[in-house]
C-alpha atoms as a PDB file:
ATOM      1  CA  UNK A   1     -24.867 -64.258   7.880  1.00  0.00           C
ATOM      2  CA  UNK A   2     -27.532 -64.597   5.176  1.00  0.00           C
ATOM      3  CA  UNK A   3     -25.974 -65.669   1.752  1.00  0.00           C
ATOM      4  CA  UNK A   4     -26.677 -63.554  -1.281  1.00  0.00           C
ATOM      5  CA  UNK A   5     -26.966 -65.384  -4.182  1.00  0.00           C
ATOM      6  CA  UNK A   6     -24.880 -64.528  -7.300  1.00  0.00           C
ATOM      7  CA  UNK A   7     -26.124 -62.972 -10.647  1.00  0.00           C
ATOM      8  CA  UNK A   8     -24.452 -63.633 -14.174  1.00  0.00           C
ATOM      9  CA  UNK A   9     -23.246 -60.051 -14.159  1.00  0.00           C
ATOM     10  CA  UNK A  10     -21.390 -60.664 -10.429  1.00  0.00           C
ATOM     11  CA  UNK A  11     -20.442 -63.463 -11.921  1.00  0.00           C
ATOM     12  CA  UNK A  12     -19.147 -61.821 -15.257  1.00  0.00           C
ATOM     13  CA  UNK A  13     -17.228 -58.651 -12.645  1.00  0.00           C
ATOM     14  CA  UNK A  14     -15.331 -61.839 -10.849  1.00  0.00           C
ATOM     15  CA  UNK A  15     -13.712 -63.018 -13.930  1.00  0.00           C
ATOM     16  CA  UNK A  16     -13.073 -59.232 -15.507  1.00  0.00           C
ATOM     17  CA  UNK A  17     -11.240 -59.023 -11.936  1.00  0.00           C
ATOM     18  CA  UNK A  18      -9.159 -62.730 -12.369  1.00  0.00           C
ATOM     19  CA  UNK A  19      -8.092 -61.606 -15.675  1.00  0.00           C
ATOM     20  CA  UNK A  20      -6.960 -58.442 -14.665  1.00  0.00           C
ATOM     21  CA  UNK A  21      -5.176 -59.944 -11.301  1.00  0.00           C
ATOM     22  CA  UNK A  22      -2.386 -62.455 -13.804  1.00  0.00           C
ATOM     23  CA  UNK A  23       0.879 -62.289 -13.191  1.00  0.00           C
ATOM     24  CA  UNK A  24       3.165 -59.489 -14.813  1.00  0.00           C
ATOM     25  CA  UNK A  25       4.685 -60.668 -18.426  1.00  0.00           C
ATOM     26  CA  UNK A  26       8.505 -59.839 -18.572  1.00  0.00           C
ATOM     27  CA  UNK A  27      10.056 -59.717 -22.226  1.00  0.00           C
ATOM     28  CA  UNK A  28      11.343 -62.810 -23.206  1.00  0.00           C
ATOM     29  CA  UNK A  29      14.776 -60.651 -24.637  1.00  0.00           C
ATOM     30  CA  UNK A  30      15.518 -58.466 -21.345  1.00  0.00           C
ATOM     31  CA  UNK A  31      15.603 -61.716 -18.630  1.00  0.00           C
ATOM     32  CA  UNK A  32      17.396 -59.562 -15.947  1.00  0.00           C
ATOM     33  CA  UNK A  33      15.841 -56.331 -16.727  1.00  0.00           C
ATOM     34  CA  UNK A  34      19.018 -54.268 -18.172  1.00  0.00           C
ATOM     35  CA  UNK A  35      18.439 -54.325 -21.933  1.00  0.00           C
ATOM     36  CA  UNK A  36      21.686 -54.747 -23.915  1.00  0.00           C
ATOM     37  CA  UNK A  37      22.724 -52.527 -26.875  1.00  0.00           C
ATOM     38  CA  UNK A  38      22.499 -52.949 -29.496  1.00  0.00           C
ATOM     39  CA  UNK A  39      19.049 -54.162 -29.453  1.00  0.00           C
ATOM     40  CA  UNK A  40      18.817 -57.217 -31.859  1.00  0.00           C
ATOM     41  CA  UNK A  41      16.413 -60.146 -32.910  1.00  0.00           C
ATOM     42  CA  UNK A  42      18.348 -62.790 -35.015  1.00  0.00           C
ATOM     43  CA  UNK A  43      15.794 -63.336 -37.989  1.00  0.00           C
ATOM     44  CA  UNK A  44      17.041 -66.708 -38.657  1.00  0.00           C
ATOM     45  CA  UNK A  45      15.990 -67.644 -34.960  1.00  0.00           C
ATOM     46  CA  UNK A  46      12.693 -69.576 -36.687  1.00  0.00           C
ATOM     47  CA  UNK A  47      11.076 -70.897 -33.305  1.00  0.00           C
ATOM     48  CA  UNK A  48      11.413 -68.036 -31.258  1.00  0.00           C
ATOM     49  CA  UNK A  49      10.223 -66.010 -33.751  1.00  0.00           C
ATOM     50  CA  UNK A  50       6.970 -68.584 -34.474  1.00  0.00           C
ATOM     51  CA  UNK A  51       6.002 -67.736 -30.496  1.00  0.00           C
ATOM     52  CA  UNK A  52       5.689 -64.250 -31.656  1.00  0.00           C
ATOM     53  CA  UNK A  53       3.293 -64.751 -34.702  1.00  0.00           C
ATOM     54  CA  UNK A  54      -0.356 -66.411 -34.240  1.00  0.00           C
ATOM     55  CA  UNK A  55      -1.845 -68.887 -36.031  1.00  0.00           C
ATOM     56  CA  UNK A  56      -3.184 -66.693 -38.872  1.00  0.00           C
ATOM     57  CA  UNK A  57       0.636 -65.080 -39.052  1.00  0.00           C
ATOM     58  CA  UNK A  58       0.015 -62.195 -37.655  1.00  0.00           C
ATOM     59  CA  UNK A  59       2.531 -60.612 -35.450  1.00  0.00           C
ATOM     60  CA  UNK A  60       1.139 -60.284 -31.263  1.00  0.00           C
ATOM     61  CA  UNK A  61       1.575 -57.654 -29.855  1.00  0.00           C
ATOM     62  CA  UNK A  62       3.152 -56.620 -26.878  1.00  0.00           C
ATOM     63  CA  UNK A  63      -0.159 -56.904 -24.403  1.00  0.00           C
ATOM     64  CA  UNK A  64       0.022 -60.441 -25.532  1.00  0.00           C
ATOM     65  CA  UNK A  65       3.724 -61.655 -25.209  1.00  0.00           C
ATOM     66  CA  UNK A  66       5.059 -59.170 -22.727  1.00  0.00           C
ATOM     67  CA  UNK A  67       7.968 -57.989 -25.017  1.00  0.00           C
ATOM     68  CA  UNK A  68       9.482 -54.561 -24.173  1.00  0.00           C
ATOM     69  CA  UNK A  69       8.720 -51.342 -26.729  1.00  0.00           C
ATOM     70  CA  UNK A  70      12.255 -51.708 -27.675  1.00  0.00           C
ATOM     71  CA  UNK A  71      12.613 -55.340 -28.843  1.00  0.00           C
ATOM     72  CA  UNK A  72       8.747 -55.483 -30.375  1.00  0.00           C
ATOM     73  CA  UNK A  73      10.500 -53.286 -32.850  1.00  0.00           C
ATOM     74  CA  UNK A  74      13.471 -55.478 -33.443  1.00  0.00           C
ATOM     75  CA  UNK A  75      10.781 -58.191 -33.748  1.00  0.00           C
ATOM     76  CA  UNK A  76       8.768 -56.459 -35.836  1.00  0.00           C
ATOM     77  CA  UNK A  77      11.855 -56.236 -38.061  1.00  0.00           C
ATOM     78  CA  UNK A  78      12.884 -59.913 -37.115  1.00  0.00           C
ATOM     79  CA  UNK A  79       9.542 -61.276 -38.432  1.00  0.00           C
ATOM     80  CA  UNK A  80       9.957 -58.787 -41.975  1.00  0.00           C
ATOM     81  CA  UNK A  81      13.233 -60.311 -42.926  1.00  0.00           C
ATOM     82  CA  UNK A  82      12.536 -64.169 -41.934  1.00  0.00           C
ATOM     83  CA  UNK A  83       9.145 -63.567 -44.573  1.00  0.00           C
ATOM     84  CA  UNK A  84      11.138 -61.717 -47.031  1.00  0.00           C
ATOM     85  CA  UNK A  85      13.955 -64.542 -47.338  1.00  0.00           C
ATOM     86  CA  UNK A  86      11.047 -67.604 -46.985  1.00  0.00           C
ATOM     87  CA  UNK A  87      11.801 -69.059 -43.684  1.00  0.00           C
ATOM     88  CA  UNK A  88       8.241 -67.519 -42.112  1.00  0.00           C
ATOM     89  CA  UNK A  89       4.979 -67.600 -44.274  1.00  0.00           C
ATOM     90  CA  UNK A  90       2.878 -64.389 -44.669  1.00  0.00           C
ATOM     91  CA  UNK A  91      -0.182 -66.335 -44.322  1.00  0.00           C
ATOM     92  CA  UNK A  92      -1.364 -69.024 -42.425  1.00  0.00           C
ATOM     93  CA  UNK A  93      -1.086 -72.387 -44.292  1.00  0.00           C
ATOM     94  CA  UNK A  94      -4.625 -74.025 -45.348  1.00  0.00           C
END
C-alpha cells in the first residue's frame, strides 16, 4: 500500500465535503414537525429574536438558523415590529 501524499486542493475537497456532511437544522418554532396555525412569532420575545439577527443586525436567513419558510416570515415580521417599537436596534451598536 504506497501512501499518496495530500495536496492543498485534496485537502480543500475534504473540508467542502465535512461542511456539507453537518447535521440537518430543524426550525427552532416547529420542535415536533407539525407546524401549528396560526403561525406566530411574539415580537416582544427579545432573546429569541437576538439568535435570529447577527452582529451587524441583520436578519439570517434560513440556510443559517434552520427556520422553516413559514416562520422566517413570521420572523421577518417579528424582527420589523420589535425595531419599529425600540426593543431591537436597526444597526449594530459601535
Amino acid at each position: 500500500m504506497s501512501r499518496q501524499s495530500t495536496t492543498k486542493a485534496d485537502i480543500r475537497k475534504i473540508r467542502k465535503k465535512r461542511a456539507r456532511l453537518k447535521r440537518k437544522m430543524k426550525c427552532r418554532f416547529t420542535p415536533d414537525g407539525s407546524i401549528p396555525r396560526p403561525v406566530y412569532v411574539d415580537y416582544k420575545d427579545v432573546k429569541t429574536l437576538r439568535q435570529l439577527v447577527d452582529r451587524e443586525g441583520r436578519i439570517s436567513p434560513r440556510r443559517r438558523t434552520g427556520t422553516s419558510a413559514l416562520y422566517q416570515r413570521a420572523v421577518r415580521q417579528a424582527i420589523l415590529r420589535a425595531r419599529f417599537i425600540g426593543l431591537l436596534p436597526y444597526v449594530a451598536d459601535e
